[in-house]
Structures are given as structure tokens and as C-alpha cells.
PDB file of N, CA and C in Angstrom:
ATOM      1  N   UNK A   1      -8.782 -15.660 -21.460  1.00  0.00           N
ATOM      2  CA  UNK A   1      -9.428 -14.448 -21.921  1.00  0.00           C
ATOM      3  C   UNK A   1      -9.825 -13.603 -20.712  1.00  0.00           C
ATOM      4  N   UNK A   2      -9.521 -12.615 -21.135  1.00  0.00           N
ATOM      5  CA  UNK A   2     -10.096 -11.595 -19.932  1.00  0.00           C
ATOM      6  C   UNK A   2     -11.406 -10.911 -19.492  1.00  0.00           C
ATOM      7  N   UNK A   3     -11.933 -11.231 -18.290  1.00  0.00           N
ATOM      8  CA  UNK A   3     -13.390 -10.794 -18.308  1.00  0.00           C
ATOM      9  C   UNK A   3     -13.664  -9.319 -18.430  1.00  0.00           C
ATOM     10  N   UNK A   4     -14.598  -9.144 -18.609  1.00  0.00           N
ATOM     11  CA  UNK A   4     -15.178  -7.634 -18.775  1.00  0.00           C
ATOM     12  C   UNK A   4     -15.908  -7.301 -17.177  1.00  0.00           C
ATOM     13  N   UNK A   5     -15.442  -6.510 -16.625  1.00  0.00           N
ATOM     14  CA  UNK A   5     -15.537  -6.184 -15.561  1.00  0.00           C
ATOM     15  C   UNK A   5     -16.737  -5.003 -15.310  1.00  0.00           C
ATOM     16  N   UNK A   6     -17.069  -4.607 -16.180  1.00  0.00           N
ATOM     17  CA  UNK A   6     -18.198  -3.785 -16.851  1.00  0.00           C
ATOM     18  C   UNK A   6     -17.349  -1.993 -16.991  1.00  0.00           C
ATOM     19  N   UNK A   7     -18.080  -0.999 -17.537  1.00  0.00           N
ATOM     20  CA  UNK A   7     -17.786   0.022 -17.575  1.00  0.00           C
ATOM     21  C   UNK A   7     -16.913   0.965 -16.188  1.00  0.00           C
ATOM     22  N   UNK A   8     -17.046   0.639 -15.072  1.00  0.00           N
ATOM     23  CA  UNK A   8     -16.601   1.376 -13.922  1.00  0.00           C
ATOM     24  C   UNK A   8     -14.909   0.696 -13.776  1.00  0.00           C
ATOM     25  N   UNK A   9     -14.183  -0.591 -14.314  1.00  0.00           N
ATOM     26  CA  UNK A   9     -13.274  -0.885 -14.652  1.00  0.00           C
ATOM     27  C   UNK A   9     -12.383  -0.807 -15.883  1.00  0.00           C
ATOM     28  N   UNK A  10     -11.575  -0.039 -15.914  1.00  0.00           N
ATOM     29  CA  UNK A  10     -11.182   0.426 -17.073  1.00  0.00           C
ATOM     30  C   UNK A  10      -9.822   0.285 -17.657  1.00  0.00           C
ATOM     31  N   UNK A  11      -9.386  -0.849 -16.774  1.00  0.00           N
ATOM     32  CA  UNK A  11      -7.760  -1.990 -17.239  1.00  0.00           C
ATOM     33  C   UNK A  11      -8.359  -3.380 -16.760  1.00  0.00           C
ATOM     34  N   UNK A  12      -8.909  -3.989 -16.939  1.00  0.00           N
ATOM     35  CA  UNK A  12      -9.469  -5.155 -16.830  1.00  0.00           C
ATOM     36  C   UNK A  12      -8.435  -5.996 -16.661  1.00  0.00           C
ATOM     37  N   UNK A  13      -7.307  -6.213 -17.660  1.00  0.00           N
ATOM     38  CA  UNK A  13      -6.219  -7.136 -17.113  1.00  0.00           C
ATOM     39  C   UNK A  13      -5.469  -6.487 -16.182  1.00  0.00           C
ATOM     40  N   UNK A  14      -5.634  -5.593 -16.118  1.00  0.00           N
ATOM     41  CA  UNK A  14      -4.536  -4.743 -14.606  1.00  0.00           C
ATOM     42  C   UNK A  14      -5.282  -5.092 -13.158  1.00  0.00           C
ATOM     43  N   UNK A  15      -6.460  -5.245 -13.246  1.00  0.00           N
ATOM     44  CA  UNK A  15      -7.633  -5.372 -12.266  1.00  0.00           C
ATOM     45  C   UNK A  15      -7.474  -6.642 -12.009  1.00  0.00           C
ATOM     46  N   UNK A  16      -7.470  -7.837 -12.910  1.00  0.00           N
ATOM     47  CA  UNK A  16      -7.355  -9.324 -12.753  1.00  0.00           C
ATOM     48  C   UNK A  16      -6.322  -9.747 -12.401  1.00  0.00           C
ATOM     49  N   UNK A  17      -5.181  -9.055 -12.931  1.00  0.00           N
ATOM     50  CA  UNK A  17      -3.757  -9.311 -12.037  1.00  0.00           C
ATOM     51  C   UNK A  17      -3.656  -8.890 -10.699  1.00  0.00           C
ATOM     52  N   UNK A  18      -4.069  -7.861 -10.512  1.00  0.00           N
ATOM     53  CA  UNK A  18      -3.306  -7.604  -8.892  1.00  0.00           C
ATOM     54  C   UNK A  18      -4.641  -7.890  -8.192  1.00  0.00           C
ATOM     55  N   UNK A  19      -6.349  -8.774  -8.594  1.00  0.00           N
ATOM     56  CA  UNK A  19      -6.923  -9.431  -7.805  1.00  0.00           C
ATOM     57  C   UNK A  19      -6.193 -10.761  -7.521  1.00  0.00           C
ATOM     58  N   UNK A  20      -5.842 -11.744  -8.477  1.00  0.00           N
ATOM     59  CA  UNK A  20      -4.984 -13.110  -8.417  1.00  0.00           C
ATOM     60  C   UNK A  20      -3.564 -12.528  -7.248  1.00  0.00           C
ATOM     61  N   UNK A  21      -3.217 -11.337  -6.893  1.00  0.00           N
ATOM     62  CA  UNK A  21      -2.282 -11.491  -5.998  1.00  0.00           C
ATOM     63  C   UNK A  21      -2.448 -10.890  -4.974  1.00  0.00           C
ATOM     64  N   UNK A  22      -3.651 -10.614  -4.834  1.00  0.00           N
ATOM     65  CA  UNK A  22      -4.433 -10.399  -3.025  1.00  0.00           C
ATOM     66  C   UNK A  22      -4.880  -9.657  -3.252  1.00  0.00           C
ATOM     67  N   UNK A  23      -4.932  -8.390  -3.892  1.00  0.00           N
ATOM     68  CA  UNK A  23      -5.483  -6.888  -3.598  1.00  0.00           C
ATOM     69  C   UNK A  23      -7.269  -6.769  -3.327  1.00  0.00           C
ATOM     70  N   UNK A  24      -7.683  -5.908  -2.497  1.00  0.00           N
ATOM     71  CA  UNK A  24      -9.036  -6.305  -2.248  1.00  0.00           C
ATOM     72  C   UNK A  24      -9.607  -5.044  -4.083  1.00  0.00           C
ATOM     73  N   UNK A  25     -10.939  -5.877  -4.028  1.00  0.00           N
ATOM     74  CA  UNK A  25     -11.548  -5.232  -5.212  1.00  0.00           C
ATOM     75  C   UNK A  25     -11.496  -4.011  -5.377  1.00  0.00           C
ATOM     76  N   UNK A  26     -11.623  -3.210  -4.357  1.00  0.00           N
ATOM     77  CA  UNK A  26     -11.604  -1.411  -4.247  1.00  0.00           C
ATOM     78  C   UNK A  26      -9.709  -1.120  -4.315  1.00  0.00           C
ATOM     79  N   UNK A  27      -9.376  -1.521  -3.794  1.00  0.00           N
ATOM     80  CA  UNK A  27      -7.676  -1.827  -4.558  1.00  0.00           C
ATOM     81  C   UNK A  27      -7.098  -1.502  -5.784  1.00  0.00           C
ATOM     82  N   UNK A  28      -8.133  -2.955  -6.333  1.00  0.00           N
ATOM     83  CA  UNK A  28      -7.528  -3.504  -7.563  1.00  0.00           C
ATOM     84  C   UNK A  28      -8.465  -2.047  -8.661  1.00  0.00           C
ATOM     85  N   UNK A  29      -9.463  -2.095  -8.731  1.00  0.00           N
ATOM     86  CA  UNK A  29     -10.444  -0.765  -9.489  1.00  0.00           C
ATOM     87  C   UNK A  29      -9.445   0.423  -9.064  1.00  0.00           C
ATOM     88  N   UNK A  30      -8.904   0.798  -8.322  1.00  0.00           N
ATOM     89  CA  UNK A  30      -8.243   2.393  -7.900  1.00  0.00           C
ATOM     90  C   UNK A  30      -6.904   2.243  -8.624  1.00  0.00           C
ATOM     91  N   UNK A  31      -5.826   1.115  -8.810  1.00  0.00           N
ATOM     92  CA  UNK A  31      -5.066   1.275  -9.822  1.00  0.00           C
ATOM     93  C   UNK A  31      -5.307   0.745 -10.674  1.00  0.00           C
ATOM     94  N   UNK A  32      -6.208   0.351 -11.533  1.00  0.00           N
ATOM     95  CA  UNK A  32      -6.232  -0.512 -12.086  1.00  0.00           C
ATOM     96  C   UNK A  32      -6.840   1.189 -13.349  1.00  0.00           C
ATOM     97  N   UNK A  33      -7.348   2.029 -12.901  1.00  0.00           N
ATOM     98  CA  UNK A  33      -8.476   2.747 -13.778  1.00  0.00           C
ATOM     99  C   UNK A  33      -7.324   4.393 -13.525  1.00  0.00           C
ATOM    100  N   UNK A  34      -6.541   4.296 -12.287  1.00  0.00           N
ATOM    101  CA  UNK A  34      -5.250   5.016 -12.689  1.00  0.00           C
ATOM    102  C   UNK A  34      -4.323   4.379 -13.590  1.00  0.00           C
ATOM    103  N   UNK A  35      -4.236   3.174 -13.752  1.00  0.00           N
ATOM    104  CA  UNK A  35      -3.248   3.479 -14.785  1.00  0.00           C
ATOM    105  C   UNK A  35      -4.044   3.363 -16.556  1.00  0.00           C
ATOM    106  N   UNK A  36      -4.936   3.406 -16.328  1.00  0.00           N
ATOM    107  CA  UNK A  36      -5.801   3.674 -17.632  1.00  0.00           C
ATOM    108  C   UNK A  36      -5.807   5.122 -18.340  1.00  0.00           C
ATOM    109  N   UNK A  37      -5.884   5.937 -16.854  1.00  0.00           N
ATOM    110  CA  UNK A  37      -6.107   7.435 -17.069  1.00  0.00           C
ATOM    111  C   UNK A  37      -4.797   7.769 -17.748  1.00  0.00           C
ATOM    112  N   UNK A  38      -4.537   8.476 -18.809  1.00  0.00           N
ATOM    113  CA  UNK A  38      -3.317   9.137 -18.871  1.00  0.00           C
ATOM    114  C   UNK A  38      -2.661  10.451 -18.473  1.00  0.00           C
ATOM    115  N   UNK A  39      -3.785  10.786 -17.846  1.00  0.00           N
ATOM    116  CA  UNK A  39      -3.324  12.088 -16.718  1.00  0.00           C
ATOM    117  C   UNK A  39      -2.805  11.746 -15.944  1.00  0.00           C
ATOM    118  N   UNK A  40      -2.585  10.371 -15.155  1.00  0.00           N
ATOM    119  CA  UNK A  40      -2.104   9.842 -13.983  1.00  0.00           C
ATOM    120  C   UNK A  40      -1.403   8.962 -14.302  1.00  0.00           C
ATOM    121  N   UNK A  41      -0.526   8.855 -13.482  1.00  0.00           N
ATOM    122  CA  UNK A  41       1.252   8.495 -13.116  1.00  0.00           C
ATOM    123  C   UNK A  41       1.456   7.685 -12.381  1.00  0.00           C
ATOM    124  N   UNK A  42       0.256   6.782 -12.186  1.00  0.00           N
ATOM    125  CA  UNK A  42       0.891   6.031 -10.087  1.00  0.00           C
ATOM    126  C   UNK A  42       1.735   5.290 -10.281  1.00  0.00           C
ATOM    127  N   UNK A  43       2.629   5.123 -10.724  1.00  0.00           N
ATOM    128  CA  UNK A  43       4.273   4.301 -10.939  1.00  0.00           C
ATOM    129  C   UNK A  43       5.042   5.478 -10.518  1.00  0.00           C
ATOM    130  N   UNK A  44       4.776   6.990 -10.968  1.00  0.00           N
ATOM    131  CA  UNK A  44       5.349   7.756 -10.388  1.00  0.00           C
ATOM    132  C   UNK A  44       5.579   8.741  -8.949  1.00  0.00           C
ATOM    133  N   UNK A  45       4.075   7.833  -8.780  1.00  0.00           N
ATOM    134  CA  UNK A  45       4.503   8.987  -7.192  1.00  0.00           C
ATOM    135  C   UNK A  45       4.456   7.700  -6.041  1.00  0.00           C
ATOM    136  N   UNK A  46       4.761   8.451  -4.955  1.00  0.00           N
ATOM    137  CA  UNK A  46       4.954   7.718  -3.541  1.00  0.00           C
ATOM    138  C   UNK A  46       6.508   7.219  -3.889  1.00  0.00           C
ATOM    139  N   UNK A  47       7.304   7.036  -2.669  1.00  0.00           N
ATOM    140  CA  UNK A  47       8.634   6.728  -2.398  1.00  0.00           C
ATOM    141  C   UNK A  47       9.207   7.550  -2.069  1.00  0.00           C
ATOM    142  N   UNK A  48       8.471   8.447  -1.671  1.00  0.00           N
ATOM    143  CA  UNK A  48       9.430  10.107  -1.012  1.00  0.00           C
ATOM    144  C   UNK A  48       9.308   9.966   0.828  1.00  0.00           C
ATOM    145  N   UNK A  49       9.037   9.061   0.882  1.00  0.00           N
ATOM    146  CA  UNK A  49       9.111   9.081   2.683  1.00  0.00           C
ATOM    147  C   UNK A  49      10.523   9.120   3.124  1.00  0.00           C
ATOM    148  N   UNK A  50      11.249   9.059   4.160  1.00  0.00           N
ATOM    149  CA  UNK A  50      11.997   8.475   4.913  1.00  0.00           C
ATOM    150  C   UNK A  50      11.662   7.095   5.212  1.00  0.00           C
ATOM    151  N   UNK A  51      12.889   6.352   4.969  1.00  0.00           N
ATOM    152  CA  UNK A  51      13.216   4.948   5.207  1.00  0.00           C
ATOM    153  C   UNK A  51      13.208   4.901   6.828  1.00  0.00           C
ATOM    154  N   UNK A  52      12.608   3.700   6.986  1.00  0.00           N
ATOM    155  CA  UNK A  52      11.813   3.361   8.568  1.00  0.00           C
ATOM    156  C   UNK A  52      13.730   3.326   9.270  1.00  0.00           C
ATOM    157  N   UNK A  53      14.510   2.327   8.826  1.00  0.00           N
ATOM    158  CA  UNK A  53      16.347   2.674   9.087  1.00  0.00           C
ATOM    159  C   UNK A  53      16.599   4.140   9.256  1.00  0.00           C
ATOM    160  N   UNK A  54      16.056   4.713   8.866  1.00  0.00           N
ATOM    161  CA  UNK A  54      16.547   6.210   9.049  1.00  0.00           C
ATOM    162  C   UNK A  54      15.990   7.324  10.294  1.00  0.00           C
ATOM    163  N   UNK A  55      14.673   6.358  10.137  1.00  0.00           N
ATOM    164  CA  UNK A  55      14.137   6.969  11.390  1.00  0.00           C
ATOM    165  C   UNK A  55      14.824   6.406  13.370  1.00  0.00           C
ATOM    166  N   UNK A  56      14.250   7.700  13.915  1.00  0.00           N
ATOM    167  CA  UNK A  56      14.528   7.226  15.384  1.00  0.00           C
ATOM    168  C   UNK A  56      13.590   6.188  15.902  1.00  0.00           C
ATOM    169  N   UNK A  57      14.165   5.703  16.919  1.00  0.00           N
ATOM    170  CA  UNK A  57      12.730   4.788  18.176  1.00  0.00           C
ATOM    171  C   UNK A  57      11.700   5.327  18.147  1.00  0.00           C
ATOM    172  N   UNK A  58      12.217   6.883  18.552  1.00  0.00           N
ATOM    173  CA  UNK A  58      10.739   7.714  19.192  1.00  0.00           C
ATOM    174  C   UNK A  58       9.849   7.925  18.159  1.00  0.00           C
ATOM    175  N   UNK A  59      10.723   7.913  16.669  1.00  0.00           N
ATOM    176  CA  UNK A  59       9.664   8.131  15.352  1.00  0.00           C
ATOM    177  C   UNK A  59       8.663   7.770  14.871  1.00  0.00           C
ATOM    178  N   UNK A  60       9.637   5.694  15.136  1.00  0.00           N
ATOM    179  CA  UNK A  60       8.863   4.876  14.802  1.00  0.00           C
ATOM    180  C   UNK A  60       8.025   4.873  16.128  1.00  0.00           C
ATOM    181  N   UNK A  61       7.812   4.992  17.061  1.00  0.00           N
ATOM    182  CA  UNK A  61       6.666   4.679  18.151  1.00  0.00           C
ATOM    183  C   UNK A  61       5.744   5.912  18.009  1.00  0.00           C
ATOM    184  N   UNK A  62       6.124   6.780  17.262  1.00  0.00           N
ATOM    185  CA  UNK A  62       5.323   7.691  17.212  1.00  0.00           C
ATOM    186  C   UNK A  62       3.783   7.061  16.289  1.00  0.00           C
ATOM    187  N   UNK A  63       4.883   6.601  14.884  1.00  0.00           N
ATOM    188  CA  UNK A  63       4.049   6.517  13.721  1.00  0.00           C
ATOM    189  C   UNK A  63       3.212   5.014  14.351  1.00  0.00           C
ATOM    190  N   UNK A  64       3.618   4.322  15.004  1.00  0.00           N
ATOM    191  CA  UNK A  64       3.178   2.794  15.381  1.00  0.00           C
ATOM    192  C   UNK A  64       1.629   3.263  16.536  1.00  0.00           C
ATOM    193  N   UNK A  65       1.959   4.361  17.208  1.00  0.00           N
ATOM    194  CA  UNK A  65       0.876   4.536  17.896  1.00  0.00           C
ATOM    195  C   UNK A  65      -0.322   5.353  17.104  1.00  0.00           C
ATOM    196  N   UNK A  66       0.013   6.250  15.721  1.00  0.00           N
ATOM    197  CA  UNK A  66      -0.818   6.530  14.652  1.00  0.00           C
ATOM    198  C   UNK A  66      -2.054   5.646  14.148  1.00  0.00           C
ATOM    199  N   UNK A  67      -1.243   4.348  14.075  1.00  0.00           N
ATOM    200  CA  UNK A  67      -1.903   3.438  13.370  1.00  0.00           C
ATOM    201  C   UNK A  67      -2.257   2.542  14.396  1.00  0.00           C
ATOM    202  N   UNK A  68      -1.999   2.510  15.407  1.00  0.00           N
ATOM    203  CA  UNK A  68      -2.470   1.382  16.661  1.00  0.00           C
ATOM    204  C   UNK A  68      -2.217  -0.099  16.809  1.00  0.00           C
ATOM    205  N   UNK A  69      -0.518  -0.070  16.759  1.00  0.00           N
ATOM    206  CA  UNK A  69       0.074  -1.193  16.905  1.00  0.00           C
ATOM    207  C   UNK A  69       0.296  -1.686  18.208  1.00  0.00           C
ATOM    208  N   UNK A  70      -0.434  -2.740  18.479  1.00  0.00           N
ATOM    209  CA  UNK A  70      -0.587  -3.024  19.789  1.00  0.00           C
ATOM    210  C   UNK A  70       0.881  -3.476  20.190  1.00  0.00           C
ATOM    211  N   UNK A  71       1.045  -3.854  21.304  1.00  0.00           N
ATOM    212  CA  UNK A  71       2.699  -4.095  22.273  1.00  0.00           C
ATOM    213  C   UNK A  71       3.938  -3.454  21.943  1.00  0.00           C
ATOM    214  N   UNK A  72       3.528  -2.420  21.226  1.00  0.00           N
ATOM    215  CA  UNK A  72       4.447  -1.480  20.637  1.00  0.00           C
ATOM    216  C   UNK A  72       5.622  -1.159  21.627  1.00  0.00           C
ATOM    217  N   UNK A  73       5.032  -0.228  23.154  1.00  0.00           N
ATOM    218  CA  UNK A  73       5.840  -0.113  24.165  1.00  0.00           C
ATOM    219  C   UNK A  73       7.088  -1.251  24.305  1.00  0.00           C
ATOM    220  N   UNK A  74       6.855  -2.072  24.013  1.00  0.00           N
ATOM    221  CA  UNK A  74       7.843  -3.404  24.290  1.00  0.00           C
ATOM    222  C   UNK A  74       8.620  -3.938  22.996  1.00  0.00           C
ATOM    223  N   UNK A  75       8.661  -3.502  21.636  1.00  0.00           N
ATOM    224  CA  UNK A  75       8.896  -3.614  20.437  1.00  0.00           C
ATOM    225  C   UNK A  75      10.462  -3.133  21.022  1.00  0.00           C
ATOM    226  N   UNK A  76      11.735  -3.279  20.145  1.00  0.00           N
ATOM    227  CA  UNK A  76      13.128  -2.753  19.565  1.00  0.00           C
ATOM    228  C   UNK A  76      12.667  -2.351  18.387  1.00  0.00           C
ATOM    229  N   UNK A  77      13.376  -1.636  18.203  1.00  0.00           N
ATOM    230  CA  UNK A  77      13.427  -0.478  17.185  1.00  0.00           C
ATOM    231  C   UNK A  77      12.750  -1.138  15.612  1.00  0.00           C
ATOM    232  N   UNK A  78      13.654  -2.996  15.458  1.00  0.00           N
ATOM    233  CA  UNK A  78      13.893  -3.850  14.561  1.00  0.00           C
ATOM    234  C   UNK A  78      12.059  -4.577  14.826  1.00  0.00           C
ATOM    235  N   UNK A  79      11.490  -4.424  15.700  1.00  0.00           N
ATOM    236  CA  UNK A  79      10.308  -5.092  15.763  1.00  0.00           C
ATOM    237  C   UNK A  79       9.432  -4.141  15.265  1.00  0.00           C
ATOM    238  N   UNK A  80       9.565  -2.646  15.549  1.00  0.00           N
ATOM    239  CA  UNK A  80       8.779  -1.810  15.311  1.00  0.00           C
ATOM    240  C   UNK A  80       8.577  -1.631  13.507  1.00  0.00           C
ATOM    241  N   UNK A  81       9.863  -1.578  13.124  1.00  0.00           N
ATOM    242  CA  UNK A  81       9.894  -1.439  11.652  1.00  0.00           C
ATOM    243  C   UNK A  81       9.082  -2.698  10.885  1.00  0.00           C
ATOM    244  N   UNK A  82       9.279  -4.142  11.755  1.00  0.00           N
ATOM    245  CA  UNK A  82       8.669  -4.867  10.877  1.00  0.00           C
ATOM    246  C   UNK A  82       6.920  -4.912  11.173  1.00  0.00           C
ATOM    247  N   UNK A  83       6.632  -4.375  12.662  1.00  0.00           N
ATOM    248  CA  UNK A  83       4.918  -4.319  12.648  1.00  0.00           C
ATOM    249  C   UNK A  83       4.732  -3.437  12.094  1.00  0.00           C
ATOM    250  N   UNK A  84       5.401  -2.023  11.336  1.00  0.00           N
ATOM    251  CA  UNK A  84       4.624  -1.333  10.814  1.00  0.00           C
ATOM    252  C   UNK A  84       5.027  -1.648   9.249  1.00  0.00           C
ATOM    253  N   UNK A  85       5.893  -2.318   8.621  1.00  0.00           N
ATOM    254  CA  UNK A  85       5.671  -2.345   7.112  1.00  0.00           C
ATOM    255  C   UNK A  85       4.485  -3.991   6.948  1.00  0.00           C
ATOM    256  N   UNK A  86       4.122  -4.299   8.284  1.00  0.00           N
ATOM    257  CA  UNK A  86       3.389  -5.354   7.957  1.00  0.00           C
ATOM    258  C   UNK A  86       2.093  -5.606   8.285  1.00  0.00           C
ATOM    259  N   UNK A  87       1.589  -3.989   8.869  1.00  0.00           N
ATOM    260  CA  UNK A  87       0.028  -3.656   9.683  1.00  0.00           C
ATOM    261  C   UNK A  87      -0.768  -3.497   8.250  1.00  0.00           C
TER     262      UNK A  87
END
């Protein structure tokens, strides 16, 4: 049975699922009460970036020094892509 998470949660089993698969609580409440809303879509947006493959070295060291991936300078192209889909 599913707990009641009180009024400020508003998919309770959407909230309990993606807590059981890591998401931190402020996470799990932000989609969990978008996909409740029916004004909102979040299945539909995001995926409009450029693919990290598509980008240059200099791109990815750009975006890696954004976010402050340490030994970056010393990364291949193939290291860079995986510290940043994994920061």
C-alpha cells in the first residue's frame, strides 16, 4: 500500500518509485507533482541538446570546466564524455 506523503506530494506512487531508485526527496516531489499537474509534460521536454559524440574536445572541456570536473586537462575526449554524463 502506498503511503500518504501528506498534501505537498501529489503522485505518491510516482514519489515512492523513483525514491526506491535513488532520487533524493526534492527530486522525487518535483516530478513526482509534475506529472500530477496536467498543465505539465515532463516526459515531454528536455532531449534537445547536442549529443556529447557530436560535440568537439574544446566543447566538452568547455562544458566540464562549467561544472568543475577536476583532471579534466588530462581527460580524451572519451573520458570527458563519461565524467560529465556521470558528475
Amino acid at each position: 500500500m502506498t503511503k500518504d506523503h501528506g498534501p505537498q506530494i501529489k503522485d505518491d506512487d510516482a514519489y515512492e518509485s523513483l525514491r526506491e531508485k535513488g532520487a533524493s526527496k526534492e527530486k522525487a516531489a518535483r516530478i513526482a507533482n509534475a506529472r500530477a499537474n496536467k498543465d505539465m509534460h515532463p516526459s515531454e521536454k528536455g532531449g534537445h541538446a547536442e549529443r556529447y559524440e557530436d560535440r568537439t574536445k574544446d566543447e566538452l572541456m568547455d562544458r566540464a570546466r562549467e561544472i568543475g570536473i577536476e583532471g579534466r586537462s588530462k581527460m580524451n575526449k572519451d573520458e570527458l564524455i563519461d565524467a560529465l554524463r556521470n558528475h
